[in-house]
N, C-alpha and C. Protein backbone atom coordinates (compact mmCIF):
# COMPACT_ATOMS: atom_id res chain seq x y z
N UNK A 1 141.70 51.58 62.00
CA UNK A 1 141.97 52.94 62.42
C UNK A 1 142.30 53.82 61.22
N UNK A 2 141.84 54.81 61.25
CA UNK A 2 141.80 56.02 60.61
C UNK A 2 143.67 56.40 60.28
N UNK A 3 143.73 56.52 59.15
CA UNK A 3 145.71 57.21 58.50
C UNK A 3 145.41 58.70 58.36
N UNK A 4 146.41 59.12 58.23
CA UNK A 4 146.95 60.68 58.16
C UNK A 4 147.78 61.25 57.59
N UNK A 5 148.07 61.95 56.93
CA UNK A 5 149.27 62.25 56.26
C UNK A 5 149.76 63.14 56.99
N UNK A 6 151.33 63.19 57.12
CA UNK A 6 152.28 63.59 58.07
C UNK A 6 153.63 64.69 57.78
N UNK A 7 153.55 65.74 57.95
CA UNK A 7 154.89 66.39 57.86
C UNK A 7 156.09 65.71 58.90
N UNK A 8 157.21 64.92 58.71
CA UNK A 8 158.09 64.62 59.66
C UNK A 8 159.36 65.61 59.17
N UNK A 9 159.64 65.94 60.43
CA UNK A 9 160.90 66.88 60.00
C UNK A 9 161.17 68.01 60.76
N UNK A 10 162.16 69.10 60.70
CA UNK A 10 162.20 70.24 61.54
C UNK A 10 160.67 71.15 60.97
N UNK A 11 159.78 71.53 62.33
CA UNK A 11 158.97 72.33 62.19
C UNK A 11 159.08 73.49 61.65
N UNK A 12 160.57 73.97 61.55
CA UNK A 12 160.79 75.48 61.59
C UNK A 12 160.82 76.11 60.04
N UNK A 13 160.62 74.59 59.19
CA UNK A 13 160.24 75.00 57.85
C UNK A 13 159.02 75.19 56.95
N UNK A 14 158.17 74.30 57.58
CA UNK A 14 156.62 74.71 57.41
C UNK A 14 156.02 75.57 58.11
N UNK A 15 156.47 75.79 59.63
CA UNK A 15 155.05 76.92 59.84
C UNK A 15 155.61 78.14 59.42
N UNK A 16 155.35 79.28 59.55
CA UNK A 16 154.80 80.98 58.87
C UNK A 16 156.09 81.15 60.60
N UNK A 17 156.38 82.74 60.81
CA UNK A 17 157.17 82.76 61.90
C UNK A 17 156.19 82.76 62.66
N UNK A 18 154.73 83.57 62.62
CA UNK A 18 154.39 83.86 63.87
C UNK A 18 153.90 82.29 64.04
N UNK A 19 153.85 80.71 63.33
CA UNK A 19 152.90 80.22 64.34
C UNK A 19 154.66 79.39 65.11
N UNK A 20 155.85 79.60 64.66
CA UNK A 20 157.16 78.95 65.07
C UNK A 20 157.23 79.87 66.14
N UNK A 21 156.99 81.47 66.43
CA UNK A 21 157.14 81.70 67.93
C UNK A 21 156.46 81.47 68.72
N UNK A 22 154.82 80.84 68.41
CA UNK A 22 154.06 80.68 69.28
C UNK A 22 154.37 79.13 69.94
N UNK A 23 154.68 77.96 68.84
CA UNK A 23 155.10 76.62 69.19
C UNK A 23 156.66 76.67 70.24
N UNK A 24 157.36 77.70 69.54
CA UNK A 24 158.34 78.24 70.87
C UNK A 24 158.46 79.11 72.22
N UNK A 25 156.82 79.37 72.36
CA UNK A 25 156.48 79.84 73.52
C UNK A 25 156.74 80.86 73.85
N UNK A 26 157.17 81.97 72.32
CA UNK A 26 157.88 83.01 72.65
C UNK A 26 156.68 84.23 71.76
N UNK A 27 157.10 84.84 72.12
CA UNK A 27 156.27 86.33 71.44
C UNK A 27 156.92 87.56 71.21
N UNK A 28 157.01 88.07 70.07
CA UNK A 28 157.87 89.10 69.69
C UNK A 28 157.44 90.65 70.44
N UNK A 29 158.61 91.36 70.97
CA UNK A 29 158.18 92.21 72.21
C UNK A 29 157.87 93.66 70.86
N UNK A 30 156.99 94.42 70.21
CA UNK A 30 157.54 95.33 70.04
C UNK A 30 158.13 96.39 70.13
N UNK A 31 158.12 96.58 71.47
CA UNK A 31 158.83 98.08 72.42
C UNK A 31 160.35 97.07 72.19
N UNK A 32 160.78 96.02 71.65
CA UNK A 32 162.23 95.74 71.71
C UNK A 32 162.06 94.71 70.78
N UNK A 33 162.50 95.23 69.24
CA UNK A 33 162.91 94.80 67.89
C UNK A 33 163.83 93.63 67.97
N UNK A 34 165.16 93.41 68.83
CA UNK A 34 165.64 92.16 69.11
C UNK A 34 165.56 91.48 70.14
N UNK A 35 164.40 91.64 71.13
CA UNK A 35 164.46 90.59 71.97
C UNK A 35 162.89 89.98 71.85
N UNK A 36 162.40 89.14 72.81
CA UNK A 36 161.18 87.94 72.93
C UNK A 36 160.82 87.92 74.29
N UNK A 37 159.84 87.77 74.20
CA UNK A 37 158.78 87.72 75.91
C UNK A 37 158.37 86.54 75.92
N UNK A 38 158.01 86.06 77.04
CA UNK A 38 157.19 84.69 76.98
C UNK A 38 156.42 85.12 77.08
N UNK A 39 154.80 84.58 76.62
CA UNK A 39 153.34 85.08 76.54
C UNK A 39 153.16 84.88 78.25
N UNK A 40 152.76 85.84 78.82
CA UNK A 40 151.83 85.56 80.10
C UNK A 40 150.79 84.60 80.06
N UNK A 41 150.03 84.05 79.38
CA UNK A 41 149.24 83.37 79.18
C UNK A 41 148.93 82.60 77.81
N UNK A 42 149.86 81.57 78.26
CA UNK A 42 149.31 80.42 76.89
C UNK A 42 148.98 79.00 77.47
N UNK A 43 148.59 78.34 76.42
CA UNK A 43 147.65 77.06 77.12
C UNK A 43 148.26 75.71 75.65
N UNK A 44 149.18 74.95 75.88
CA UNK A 44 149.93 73.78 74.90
C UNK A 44 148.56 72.93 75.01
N UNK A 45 147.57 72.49 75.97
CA UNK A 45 146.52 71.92 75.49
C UNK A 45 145.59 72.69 74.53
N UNK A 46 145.20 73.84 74.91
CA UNK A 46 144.29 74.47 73.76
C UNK A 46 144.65 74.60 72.02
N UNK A 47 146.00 75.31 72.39
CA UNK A 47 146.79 75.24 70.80
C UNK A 47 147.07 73.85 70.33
N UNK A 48 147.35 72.86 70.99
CA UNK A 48 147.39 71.41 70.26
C UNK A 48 146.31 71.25 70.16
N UNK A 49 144.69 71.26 70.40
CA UNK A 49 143.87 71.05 70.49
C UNK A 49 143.67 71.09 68.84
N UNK A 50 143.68 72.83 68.39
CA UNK A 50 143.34 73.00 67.28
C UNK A 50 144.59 72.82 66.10
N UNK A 51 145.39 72.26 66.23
CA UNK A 51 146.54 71.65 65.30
C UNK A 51 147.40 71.32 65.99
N UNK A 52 147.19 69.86 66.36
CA UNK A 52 147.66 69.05 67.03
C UNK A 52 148.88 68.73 66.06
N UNK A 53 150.48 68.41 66.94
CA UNK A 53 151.79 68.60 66.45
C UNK A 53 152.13 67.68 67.73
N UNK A 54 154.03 67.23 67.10
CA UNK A 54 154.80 66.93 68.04
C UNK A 54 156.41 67.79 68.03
N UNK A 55 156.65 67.41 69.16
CA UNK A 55 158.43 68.08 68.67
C UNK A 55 159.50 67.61 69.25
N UNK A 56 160.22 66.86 69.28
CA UNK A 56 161.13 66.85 70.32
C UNK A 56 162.81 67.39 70.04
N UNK A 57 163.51 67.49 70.72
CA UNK A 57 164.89 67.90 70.27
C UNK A 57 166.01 67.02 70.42
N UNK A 58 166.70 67.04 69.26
CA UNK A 58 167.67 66.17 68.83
C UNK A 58 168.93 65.99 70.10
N UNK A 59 169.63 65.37 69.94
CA UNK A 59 170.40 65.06 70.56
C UNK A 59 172.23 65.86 70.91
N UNK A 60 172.12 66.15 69.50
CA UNK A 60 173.21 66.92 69.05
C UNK A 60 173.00 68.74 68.26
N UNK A 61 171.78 68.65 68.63
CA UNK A 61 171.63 70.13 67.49
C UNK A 61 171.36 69.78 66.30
N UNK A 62 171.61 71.03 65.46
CA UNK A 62 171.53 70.74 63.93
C UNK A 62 172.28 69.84 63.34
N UNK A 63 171.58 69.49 62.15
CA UNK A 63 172.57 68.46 61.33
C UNK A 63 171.74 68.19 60.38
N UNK A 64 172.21 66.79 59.93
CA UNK A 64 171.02 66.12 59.21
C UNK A 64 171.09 65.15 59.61
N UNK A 65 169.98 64.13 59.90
CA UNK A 65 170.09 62.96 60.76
C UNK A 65 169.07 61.82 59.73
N UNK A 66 169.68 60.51 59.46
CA UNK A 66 168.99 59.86 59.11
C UNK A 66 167.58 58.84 59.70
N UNK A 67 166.49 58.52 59.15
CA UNK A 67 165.64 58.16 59.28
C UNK A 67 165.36 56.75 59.24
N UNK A 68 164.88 55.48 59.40
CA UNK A 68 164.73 54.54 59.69
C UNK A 68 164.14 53.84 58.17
N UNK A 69 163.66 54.77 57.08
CA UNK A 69 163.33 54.95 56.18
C UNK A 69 164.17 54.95 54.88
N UNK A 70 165.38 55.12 55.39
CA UNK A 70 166.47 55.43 54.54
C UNK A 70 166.66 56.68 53.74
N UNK A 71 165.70 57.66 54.50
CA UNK A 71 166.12 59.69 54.01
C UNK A 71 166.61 60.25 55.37
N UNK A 72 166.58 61.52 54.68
CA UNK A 72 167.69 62.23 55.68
C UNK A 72 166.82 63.41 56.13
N UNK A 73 167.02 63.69 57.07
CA UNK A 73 165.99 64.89 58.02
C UNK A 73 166.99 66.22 58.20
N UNK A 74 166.57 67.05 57.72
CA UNK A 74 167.90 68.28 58.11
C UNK A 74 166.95 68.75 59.24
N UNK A 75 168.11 69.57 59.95
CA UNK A 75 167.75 69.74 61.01
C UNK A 75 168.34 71.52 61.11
N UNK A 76 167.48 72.36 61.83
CA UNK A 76 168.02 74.25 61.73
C UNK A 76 167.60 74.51 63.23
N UNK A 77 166.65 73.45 63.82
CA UNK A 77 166.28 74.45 65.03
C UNK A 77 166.55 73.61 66.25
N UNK A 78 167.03 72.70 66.01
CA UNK A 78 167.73 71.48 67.62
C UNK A 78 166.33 70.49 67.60
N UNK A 79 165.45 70.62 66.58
CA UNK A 79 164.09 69.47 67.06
C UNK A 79 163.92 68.70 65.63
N UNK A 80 163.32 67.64 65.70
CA UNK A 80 162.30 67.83 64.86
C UNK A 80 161.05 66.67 65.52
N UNK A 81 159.58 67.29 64.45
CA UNK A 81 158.45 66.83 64.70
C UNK A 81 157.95 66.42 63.73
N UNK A 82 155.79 66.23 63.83
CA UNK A 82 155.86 65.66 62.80
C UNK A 82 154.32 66.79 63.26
N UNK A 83 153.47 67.30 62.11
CA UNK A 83 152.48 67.73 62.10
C UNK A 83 151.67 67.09 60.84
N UNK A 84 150.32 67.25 60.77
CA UNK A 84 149.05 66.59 59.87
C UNK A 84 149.19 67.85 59.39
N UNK A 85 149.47 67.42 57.19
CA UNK A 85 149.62 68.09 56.66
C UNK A 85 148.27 69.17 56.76
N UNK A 86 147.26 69.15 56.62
CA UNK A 86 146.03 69.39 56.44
C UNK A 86 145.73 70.59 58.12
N UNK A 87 146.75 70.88 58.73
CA UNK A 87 147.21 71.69 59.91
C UNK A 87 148.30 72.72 59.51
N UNK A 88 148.80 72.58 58.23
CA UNK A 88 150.12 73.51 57.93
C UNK A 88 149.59 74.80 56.62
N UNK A 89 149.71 75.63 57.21
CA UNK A 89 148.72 76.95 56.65
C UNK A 89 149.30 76.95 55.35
N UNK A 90 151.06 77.33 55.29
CA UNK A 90 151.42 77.71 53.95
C UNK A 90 152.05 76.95 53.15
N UNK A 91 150.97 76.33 52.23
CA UNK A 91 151.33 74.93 51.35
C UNK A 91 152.53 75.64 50.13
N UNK A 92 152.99 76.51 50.56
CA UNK A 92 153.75 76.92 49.24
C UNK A 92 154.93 76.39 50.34
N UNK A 93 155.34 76.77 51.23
CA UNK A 93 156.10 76.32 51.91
C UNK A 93 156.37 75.38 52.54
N UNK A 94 155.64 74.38 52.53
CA UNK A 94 155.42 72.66 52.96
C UNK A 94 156.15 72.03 51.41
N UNK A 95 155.63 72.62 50.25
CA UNK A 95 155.78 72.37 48.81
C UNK A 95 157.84 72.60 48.68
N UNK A 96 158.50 73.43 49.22
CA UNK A 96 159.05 74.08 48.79
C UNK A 96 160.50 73.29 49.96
N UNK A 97 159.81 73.29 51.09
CA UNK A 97 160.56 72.57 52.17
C UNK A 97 160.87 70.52 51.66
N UNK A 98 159.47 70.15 51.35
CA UNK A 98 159.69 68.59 50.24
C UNK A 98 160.50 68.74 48.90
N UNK A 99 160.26 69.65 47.95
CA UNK A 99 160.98 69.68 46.98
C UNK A 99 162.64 69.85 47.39
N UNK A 100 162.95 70.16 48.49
CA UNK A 100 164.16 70.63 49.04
C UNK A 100 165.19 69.18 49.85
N UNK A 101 164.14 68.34 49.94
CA UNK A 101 164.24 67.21 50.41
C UNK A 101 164.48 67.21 52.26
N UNK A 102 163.75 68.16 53.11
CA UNK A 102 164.31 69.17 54.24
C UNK A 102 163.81 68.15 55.04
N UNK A 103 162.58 67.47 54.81
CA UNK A 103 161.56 66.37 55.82
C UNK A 103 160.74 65.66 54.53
N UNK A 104 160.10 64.92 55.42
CA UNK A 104 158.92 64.25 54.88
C UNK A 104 157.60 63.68 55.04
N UNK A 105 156.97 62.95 53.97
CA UNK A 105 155.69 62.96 54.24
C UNK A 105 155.33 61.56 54.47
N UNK A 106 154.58 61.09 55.58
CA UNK A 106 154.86 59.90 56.02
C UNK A 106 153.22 59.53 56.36
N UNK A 107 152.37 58.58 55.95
CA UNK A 107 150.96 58.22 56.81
C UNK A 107 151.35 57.78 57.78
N UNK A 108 150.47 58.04 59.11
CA UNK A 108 150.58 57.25 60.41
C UNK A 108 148.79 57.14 61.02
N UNK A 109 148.94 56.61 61.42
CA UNK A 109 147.73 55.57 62.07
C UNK A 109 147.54 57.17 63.11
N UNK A 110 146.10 57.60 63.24
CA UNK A 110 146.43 59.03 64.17
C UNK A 110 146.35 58.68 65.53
N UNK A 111 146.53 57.09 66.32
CA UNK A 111 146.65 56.85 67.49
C UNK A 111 147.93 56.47 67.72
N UNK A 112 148.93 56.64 66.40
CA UNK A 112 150.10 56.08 66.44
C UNK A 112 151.10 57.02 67.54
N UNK A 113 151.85 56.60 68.70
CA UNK A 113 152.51 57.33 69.58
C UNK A 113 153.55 58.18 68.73
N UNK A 114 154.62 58.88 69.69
CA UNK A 114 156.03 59.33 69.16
C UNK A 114 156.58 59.45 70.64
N UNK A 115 157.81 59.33 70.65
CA UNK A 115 158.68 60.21 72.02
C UNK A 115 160.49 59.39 71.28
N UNK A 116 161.24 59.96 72.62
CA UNK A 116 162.20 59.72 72.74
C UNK A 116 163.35 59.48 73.59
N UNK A 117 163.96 58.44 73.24
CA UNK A 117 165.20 57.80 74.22
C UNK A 117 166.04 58.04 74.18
N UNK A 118 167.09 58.84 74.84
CA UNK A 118 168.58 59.12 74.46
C UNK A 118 168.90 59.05 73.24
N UNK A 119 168.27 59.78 71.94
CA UNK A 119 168.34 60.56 71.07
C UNK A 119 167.93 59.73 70.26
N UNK A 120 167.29 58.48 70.38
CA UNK A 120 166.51 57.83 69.22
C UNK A 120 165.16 58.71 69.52
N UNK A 121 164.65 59.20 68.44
CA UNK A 121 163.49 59.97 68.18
C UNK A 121 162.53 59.09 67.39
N UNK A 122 160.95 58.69 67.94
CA UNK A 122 159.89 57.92 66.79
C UNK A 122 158.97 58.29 66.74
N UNK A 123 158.31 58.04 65.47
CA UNK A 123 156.94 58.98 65.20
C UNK A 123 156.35 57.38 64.62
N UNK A 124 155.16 56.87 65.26
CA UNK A 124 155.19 55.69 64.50
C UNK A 124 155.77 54.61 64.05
N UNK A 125 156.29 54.19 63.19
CA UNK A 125 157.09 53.15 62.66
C UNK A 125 158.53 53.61 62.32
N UNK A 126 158.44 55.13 62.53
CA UNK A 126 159.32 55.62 61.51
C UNK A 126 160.37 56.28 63.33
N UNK A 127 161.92 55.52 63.36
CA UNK A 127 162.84 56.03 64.00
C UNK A 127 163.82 57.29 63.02
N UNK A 128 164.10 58.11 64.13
CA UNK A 128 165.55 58.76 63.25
C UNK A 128 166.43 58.86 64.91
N UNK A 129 167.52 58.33 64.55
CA UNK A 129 168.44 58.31 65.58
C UNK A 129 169.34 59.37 65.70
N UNK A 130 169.55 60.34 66.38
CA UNK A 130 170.19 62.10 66.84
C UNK A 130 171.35 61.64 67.84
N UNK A 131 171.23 60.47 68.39
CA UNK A 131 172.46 60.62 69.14
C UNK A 131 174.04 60.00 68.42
């Protein structure tokens, strides 16, 4: 089977904002500067389709939570996931989020599952435990 290289970590540091409000299902209203609409019409199969991602949310919120790997995952938005680097638009900011030590970069097999159990979170081989 075919490997992949992997962003694991909070999403909310690699994507750009607009593609973090779209993965949050939200859309910025402009008739109202601080609030958010949900899109009337969006489709989680079509948009995974074309950059396929995971996400799930931690157990406790933010933090930093260790990895099964022996690094540490910070955490800003209550989740983290894992996306195929080669899906993440702004490599200055994928660059900038690793140098920071924020997530990481992990191969996985691309039939390899992820989910989660009362706050053990897995992407592959790789656990980080949130509860």
């Amino acid at each position: 089977m075919a490997t992949r290289t992997f962003y694991v970590g909070d999403l909310c540091y690699v994507l750009t904002p607009d593609e973090w409000d779209t993965v949050c299902c939200y859309d910025f209203d402009p008739e109202d500067p601080e609030g958010f609409l949900e899109p009337e019409k969006f489709s989680w199969t079509d948009y995974q389709a074309a950059r396929p991602f995971e996400m799930m949310r931690t157990a406790y919120g933010d933090g930093c939570y260790e990895g099964s790997d022996g690094k540490s995952y910070s955490v800003d938005s209550g989740s983290i996931g894992r996306i195929a680097v080669d899906c993440i638009s702004d490599t200055a900011k994928l660059a900038e989020t690793l140098e920071k030590g924020l997530g990481h970069l992990h191969e996985f097999d691309e039939e390899s599952g992820c989910g989660d159990e009362d706050g053990l979170l897995w992407f592959g081989d790789l656990d980080i435990q949130t509860a």
